[in-house]
N, C-alpha and C. Protein backbone atom coordinates (compact mmCIF):
# COMPACT_ATOMS: atom_id res chain seq x y z
N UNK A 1 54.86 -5.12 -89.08
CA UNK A 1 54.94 -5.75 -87.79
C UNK A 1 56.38 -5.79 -87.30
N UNK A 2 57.31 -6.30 -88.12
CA UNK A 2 58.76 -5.85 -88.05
C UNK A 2 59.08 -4.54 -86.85
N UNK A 3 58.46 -3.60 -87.63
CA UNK A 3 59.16 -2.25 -87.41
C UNK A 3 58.81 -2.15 -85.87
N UNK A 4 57.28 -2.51 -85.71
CA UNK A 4 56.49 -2.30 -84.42
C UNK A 4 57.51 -3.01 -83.14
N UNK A 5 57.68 -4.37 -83.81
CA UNK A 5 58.69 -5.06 -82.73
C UNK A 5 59.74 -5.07 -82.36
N UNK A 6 60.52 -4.18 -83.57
CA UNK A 6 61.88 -3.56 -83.39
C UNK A 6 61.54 -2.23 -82.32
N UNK A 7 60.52 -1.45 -82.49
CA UNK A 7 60.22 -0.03 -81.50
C UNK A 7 60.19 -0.99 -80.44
N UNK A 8 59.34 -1.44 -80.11
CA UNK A 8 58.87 -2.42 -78.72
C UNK A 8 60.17 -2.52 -77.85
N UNK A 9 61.24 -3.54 -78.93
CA UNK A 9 62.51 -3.83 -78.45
C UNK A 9 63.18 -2.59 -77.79
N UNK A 10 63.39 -1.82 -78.64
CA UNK A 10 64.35 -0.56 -77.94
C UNK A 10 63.65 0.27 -77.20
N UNK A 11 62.31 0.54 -77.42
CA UNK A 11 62.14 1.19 -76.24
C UNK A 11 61.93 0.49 -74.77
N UNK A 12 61.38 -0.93 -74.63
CA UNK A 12 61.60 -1.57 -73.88
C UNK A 12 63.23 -1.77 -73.24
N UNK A 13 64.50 -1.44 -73.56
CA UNK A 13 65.48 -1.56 -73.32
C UNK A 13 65.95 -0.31 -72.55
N UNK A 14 65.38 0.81 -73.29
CA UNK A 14 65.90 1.54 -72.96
C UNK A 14 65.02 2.35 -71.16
N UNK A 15 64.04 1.89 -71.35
CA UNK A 15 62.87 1.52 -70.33
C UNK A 15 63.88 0.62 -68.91
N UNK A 16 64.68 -0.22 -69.64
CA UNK A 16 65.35 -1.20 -68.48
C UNK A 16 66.26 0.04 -67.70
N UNK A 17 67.08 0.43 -68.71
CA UNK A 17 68.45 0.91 -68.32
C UNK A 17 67.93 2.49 -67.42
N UNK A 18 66.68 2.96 -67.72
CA UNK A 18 66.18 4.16 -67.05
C UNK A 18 66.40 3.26 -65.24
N UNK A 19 65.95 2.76 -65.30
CA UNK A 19 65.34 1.60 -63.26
C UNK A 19 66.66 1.76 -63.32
N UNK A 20 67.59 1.31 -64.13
CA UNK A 20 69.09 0.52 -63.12
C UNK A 20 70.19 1.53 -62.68
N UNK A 21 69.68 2.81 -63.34
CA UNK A 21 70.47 4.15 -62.78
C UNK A 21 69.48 5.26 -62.07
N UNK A 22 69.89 5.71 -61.04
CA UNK A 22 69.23 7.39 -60.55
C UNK A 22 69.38 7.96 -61.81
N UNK A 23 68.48 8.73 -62.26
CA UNK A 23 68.14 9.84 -63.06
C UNK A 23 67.85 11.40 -61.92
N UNK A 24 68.37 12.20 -62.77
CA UNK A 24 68.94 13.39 -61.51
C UNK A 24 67.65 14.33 -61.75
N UNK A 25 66.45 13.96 -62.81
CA UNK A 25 64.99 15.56 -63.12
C UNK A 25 64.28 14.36 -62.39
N UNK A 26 63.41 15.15 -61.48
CA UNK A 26 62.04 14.55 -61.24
C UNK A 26 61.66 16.01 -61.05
N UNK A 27 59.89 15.80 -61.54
CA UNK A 27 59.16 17.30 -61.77
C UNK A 27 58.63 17.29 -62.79
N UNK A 28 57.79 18.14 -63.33
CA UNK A 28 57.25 18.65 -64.43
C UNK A 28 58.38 18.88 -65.36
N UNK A 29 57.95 18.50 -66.85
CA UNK A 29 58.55 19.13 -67.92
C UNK A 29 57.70 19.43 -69.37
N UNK A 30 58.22 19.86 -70.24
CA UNK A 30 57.41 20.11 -71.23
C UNK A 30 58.93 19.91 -72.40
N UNK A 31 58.16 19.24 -73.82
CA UNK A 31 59.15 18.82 -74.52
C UNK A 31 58.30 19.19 -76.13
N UNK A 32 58.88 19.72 -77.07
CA UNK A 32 58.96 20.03 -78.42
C UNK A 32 59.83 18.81 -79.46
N UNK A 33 59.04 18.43 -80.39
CA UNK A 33 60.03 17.77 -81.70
C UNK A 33 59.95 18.08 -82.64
N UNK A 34 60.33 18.21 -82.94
CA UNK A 34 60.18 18.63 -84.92
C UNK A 34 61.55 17.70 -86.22
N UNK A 35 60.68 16.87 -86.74
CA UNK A 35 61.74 16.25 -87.52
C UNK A 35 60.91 15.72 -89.00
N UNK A 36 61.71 14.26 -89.91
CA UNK A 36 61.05 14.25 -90.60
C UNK A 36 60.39 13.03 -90.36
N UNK A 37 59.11 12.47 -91.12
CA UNK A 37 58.47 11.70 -90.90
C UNK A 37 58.26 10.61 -91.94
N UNK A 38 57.98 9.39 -92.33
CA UNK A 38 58.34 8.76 -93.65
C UNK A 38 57.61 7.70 -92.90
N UNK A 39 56.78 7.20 -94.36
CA UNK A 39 55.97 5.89 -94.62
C UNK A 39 55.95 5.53 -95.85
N UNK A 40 56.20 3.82 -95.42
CA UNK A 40 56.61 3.21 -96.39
C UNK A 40 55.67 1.95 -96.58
N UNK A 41 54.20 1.98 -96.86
CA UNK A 41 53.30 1.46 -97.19
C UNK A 41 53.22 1.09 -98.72
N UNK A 42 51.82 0.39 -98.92
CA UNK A 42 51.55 0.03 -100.01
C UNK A 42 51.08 1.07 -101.19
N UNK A 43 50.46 1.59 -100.98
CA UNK A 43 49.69 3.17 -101.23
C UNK A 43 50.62 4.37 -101.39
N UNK A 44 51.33 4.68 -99.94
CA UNK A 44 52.02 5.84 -99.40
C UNK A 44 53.51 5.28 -99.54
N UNK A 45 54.30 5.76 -100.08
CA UNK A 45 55.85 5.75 -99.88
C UNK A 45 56.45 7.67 -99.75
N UNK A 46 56.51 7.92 -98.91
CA UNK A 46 56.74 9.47 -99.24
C UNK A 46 57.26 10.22 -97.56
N UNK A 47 57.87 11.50 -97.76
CA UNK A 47 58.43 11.89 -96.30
C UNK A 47 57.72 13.13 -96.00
N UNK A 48 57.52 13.58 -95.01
CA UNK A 48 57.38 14.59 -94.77
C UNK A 48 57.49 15.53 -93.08
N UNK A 49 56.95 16.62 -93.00
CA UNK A 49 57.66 17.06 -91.74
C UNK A 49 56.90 16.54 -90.78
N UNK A 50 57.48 16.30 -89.48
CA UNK A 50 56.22 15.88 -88.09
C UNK A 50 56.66 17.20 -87.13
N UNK A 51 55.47 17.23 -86.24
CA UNK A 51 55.66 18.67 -85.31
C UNK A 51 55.35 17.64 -84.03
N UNK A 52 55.74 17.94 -83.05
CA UNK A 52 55.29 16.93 -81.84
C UNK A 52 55.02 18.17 -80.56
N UNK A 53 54.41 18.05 -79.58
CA UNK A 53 54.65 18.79 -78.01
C UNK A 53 53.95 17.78 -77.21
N UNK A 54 55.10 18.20 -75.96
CA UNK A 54 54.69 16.74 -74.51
C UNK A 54 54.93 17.76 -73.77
N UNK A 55 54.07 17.04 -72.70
CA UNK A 55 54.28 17.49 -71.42
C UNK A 55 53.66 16.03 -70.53
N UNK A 56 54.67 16.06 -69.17
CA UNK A 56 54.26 14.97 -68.13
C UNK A 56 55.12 15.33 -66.38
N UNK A 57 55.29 14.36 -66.26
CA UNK A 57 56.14 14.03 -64.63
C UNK A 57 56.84 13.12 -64.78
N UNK A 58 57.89 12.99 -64.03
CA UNK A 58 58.76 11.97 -63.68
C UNK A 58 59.14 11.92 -62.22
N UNK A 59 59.11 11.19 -62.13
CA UNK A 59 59.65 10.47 -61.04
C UNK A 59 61.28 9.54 -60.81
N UNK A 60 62.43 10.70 -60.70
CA UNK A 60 63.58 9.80 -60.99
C UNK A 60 63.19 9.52 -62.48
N UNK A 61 63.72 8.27 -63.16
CA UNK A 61 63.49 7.81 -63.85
C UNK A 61 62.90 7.78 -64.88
N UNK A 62 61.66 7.10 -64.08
CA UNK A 62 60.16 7.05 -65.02
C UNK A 62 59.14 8.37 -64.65
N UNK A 63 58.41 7.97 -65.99
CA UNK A 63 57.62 9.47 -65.95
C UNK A 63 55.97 9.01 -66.95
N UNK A 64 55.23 9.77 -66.96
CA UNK A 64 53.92 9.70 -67.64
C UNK A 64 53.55 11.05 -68.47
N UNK A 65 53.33 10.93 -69.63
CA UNK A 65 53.10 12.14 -70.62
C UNK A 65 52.11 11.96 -71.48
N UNK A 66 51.67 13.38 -71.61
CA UNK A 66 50.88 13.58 -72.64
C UNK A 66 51.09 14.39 -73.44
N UNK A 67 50.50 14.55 -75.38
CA UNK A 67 51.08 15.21 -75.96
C UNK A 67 50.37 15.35 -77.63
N UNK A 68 50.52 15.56 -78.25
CA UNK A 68 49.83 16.16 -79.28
C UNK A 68 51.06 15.57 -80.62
N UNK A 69 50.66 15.62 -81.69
CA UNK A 69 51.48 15.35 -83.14
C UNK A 69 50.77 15.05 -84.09
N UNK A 70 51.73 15.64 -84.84
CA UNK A 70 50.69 15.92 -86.42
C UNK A 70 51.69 16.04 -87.62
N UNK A 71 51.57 15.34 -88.44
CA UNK A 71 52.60 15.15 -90.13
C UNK A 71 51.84 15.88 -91.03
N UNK A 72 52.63 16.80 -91.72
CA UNK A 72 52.16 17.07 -93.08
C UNK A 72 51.24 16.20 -93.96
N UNK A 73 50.86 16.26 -95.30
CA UNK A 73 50.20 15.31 -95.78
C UNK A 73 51.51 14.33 -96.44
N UNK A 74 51.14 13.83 -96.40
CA UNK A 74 51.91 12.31 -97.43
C UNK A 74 51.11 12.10 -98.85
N UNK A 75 51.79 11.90 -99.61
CA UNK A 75 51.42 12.03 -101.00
C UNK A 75 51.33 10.01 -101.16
N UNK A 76 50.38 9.78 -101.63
CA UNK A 76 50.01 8.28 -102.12
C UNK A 76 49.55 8.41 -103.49
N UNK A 77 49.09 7.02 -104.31
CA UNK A 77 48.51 6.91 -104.81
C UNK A 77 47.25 5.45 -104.86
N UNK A 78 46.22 5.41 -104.69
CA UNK A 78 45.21 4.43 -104.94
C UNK A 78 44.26 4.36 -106.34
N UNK A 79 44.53 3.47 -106.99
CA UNK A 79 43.85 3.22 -108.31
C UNK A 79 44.45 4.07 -109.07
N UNK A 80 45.40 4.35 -109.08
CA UNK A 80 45.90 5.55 -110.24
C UNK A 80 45.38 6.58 -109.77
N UNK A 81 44.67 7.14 -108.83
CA UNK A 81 44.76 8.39 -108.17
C UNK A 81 45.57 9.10 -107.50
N UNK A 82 45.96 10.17 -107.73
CA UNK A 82 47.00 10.91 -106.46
C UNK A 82 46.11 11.15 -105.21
N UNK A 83 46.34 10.63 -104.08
CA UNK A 83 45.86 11.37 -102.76
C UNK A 83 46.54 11.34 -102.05
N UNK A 84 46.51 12.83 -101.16
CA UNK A 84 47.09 13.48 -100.02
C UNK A 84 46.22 12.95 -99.05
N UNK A 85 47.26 12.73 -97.62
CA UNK A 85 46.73 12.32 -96.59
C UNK A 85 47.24 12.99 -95.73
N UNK A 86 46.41 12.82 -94.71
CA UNK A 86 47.27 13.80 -92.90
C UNK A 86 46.59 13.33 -92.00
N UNK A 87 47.54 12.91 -91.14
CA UNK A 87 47.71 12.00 -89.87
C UNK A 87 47.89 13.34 -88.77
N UNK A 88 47.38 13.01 -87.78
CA UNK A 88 47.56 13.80 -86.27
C UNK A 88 46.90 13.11 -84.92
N UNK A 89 47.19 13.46 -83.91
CA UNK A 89 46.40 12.57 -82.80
C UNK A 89 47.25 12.80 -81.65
N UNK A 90 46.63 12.47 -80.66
CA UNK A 90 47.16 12.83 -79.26
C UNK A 90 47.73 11.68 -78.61
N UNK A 91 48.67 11.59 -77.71
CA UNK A 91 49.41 10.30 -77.52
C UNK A 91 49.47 10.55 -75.56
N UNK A 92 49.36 9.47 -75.29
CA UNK A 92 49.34 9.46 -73.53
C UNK A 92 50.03 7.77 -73.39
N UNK A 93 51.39 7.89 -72.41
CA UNK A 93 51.82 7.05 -72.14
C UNK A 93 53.54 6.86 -71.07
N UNK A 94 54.14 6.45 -71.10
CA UNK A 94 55.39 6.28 -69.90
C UNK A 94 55.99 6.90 -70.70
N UNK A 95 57.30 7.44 -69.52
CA UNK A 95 58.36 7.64 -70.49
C UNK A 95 59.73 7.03 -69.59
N UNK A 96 60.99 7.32 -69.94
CA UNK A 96 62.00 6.93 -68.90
C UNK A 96 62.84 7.34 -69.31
N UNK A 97 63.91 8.17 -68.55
CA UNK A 97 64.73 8.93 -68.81
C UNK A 97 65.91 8.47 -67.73
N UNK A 98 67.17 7.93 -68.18
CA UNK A 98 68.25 8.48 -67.36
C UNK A 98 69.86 9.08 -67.97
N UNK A 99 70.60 9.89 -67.27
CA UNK A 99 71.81 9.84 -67.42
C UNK A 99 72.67 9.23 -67.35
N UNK A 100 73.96 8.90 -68.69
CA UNK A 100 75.21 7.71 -68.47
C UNK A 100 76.06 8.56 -67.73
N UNK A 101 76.58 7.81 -66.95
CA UNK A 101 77.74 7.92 -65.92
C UNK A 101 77.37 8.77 -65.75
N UNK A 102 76.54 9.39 -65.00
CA UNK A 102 75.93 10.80 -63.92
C UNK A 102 76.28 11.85 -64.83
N UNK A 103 76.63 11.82 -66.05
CA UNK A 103 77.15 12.65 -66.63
C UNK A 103 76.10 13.94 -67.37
N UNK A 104 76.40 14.55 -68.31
CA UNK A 104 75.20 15.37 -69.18
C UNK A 104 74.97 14.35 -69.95
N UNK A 105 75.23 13.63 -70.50
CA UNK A 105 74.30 12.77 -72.00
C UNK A 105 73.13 11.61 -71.41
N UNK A 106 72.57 11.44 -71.98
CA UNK A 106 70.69 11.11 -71.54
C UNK A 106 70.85 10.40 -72.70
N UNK A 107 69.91 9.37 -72.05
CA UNK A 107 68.91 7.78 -72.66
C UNK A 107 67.68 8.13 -72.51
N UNK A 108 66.85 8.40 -73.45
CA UNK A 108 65.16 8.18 -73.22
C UNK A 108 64.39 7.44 -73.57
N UNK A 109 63.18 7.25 -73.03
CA UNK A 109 62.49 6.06 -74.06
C UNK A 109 60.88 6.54 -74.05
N UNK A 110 60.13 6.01 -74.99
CA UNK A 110 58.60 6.27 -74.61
C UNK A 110 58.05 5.06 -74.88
N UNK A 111 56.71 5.05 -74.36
CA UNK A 111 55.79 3.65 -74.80
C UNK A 111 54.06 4.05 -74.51
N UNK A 112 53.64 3.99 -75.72
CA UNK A 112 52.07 4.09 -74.62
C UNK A 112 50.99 4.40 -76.20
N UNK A 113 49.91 4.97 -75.91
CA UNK A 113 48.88 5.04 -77.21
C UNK A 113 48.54 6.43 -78.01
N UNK A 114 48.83 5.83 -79.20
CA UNK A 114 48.69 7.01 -80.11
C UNK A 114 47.01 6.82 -80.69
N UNK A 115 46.22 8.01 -80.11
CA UNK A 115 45.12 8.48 -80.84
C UNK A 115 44.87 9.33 -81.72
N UNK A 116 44.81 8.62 -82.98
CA UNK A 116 44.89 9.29 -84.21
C UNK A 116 43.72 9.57 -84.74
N UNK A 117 43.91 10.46 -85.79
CA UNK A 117 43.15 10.65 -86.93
C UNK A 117 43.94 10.59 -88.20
N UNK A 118 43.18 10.37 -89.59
CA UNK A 118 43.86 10.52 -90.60
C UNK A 118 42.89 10.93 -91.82
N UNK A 119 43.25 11.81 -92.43
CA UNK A 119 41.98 12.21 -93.45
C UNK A 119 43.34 12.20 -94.78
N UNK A 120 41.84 12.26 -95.85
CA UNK A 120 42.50 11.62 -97.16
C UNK A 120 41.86 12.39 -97.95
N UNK A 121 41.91 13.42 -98.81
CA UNK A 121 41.43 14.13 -100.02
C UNK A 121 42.20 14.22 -101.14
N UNK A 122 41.47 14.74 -102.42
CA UNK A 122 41.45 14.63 -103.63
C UNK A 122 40.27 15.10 -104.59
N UNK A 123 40.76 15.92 -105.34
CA UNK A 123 39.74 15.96 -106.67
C UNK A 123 40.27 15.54 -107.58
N UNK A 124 39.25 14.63 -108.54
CA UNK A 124 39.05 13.99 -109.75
C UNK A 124 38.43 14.30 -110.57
N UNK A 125 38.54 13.95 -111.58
CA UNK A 125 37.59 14.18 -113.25
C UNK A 125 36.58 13.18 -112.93
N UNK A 126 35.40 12.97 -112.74
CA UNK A 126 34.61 11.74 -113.06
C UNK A 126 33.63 12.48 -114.36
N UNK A 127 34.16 12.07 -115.67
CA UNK A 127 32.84 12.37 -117.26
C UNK A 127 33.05 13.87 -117.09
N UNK A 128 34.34 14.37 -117.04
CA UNK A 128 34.95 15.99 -117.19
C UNK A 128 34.20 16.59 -115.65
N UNK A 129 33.71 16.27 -115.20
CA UNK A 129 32.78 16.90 -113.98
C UNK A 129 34.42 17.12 -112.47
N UNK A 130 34.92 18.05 -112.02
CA UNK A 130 35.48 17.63 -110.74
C UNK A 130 34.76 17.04 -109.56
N UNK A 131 35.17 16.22 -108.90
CA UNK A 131 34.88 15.31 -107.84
C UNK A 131 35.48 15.17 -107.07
N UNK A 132 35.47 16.03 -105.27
CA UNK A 132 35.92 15.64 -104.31
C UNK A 132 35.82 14.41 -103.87
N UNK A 133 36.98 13.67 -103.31
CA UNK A 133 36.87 12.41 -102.64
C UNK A 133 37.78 12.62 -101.32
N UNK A 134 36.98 12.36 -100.53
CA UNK A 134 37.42 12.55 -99.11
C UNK A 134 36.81 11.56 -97.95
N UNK A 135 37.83 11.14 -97.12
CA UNK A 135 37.91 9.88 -96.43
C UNK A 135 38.77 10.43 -94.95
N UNK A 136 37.62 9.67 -93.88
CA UNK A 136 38.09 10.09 -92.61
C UNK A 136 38.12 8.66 -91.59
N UNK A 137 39.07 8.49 -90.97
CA UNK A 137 38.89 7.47 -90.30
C UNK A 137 39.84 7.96 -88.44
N UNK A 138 39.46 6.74 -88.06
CA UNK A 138 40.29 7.22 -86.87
C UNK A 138 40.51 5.77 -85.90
N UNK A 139 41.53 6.40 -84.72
CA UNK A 139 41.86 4.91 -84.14
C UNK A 139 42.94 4.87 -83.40
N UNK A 140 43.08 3.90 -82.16
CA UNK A 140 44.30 3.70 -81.39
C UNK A 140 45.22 2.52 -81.65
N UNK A 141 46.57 2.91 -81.43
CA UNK A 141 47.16 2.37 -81.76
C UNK A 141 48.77 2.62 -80.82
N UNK A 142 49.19 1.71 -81.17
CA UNK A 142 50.77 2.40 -80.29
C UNK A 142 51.84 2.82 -80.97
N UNK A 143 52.70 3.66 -79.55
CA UNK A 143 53.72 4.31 -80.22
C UNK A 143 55.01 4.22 -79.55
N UNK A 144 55.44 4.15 -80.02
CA UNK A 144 57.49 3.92 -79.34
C UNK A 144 58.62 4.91 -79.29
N UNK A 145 59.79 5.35 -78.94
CA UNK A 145 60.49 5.74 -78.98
C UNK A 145 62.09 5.85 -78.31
N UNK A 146 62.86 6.42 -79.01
CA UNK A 146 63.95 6.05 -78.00
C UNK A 146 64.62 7.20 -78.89
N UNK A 147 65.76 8.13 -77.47
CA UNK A 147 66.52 8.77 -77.61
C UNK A 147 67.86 8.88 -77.10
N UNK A 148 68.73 10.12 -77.24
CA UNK A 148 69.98 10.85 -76.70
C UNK A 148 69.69 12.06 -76.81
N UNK A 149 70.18 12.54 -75.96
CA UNK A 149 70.63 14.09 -75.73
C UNK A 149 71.62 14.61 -74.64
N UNK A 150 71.66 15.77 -74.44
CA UNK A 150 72.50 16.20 -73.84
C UNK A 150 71.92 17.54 -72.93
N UNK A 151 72.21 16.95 -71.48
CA UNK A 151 71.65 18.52 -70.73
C UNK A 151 72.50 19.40 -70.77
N UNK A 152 72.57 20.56 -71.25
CA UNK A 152 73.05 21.78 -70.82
C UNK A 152 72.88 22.43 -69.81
N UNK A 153 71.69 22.33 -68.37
CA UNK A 153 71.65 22.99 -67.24
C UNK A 153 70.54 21.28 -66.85
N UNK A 154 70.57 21.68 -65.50
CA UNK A 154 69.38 20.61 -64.86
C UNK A 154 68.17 21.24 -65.31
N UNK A 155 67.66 22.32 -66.52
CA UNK A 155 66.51 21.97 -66.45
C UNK A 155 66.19 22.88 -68.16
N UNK A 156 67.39 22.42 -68.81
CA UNK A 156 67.01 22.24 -70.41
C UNK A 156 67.46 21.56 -70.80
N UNK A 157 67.53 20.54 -71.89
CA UNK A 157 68.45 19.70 -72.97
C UNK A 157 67.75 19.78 -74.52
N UNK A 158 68.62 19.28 -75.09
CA UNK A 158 68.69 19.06 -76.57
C UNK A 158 69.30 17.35 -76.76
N UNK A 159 68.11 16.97 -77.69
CA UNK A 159 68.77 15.43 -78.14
C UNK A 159 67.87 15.19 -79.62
N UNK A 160 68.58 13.82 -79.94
CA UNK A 160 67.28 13.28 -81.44
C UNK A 160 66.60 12.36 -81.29
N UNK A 161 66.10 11.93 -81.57
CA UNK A 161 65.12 11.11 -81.15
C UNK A 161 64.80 9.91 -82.30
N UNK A 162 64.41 8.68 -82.15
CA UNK A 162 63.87 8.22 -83.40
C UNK A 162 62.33 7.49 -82.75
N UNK A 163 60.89 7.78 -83.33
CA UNK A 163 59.63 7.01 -82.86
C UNK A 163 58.85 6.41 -83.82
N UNK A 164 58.02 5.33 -83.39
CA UNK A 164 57.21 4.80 -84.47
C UNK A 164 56.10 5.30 -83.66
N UNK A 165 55.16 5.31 -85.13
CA UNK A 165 53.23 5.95 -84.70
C UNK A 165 52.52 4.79 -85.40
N UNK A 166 52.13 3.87 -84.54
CA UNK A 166 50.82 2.89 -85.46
C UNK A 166 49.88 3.78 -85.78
N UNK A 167 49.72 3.31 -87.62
CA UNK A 167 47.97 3.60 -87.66
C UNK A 167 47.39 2.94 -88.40
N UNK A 168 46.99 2.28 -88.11
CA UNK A 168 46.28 1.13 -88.52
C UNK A 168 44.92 0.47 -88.74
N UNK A 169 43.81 0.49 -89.82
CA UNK A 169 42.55 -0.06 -89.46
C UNK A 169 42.38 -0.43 -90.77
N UNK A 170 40.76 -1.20 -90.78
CA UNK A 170 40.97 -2.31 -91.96
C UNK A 170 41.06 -1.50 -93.27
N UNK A 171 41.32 0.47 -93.44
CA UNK A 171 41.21 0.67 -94.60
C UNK A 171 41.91 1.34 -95.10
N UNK A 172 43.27 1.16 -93.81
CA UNK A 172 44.19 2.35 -94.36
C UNK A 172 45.73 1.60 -93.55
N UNK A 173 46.62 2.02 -93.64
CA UNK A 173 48.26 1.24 -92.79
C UNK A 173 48.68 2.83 -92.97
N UNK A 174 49.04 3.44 -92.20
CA UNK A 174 49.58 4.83 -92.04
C UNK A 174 50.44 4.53 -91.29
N UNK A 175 51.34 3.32 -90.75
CA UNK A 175 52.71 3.63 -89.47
C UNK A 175 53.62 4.28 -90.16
N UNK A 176 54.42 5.34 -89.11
CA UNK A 176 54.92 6.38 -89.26
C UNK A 176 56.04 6.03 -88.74
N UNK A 177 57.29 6.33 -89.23
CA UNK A 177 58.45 6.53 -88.80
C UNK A 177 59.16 7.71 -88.54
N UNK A 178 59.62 8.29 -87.23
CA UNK A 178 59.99 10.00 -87.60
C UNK A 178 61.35 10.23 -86.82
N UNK A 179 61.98 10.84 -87.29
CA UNK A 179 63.40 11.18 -86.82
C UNK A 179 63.52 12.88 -86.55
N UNK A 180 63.98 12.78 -85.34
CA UNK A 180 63.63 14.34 -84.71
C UNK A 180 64.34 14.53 -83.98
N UNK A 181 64.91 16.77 -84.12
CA UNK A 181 65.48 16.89 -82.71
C UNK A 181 64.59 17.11 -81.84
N UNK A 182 65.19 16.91 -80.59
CA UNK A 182 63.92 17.58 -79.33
C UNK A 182 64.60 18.55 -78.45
N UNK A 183 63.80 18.94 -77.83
CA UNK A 183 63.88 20.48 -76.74
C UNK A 183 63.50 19.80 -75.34
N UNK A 184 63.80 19.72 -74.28
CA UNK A 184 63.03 19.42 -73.47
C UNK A 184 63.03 20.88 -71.90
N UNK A 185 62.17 21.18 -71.43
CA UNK A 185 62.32 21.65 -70.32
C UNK A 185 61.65 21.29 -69.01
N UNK A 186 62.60 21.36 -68.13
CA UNK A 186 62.29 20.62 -66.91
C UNK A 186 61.82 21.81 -65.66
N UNK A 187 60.92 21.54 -64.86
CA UNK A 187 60.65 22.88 -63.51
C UNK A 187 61.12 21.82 -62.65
């Protein structure tokens, strides 16, 4: 809950500071991440890679996106079992973007719902016999973010990013922490 209210905080901040300056892209864009991803649950302590793609509008400022993401598996263990898990899901929500001092370097932020999935497999010995065990669940939840970067033309940049992914239901805690560069392109 911590972590959730710390995302909340900064991306909510950074959400402020988008309104109190002109931001110079309004238009379509499309944006790529790729970084690493880490959960630190009861079960799951382990890192691995996240792949992200957005696309939305902005308006000045603020903007609305949609977008896709998906983590490798994460290695856990339950009952003395090893199981691999993998998280993915589609995310729709605000975003807000502006430039400090009219300059090239960029503030971003996101806020809105992550629709996930998460599946869980494993084979076991049960009396020498192997035994698939496999577990699917799914669910909404929210997601946060906040960045920097830097435009190189009005209509590419490069920055990193840091986001949280709730996932959460009564039989699994999958929140995700992921640290990423991003790509963004603007029409």
């Amino acid at each position: 809950m911590k972590k959730t209210a710390l995302s909340l905080a900064l991306a909510a901040s950074a959400l402020v500071a988008a309104t109190a300056a002109q931001a110079q892209d309004t238009g379509f864009f499309i944006e790529g991440r790729v970084g690493s991803a880490s959960i630190d649950e009861d079960q799951f302590d382990d890192d691995t890679t996240a792949v992200a793609f957005n696309a939305g509008y902005r308006w000045g400022g603020w903007g609305i996106e949609a977008g896709y993401v998906t983590f490798d598996d994460f290695d856990g263990e339950v009952d003395d079992i090893e199981i691999q898990a993998g998280v993915d899901g589609f995310t729709i929500g605000l975003n807000g973007r502006t430039n400090l001092a009219d300059g090239p370097w960029y503030l971003s932020s996101r806020l809105g719902a992550f629709l996930w999935d998460a599946e869980a497999d494993d084979v076991i010995r049960i009396n020498n016999t192997p035994t698939r065990i496999d577990a699917d669940t799914d669910g909404t939840d929210l997601y946060a973010g906040i960045g920097v970067g830097y435009d190189f033309s009005d209509q590419f940049s490069l920055g990193v990013a840091y986001d949280y992914f709730g996932v959460e239901d009564d039989d699994v805690t999958l929140d995700t922490n992921v640290i990423s560069v991003t790509g963004e392109i603007r029409f």
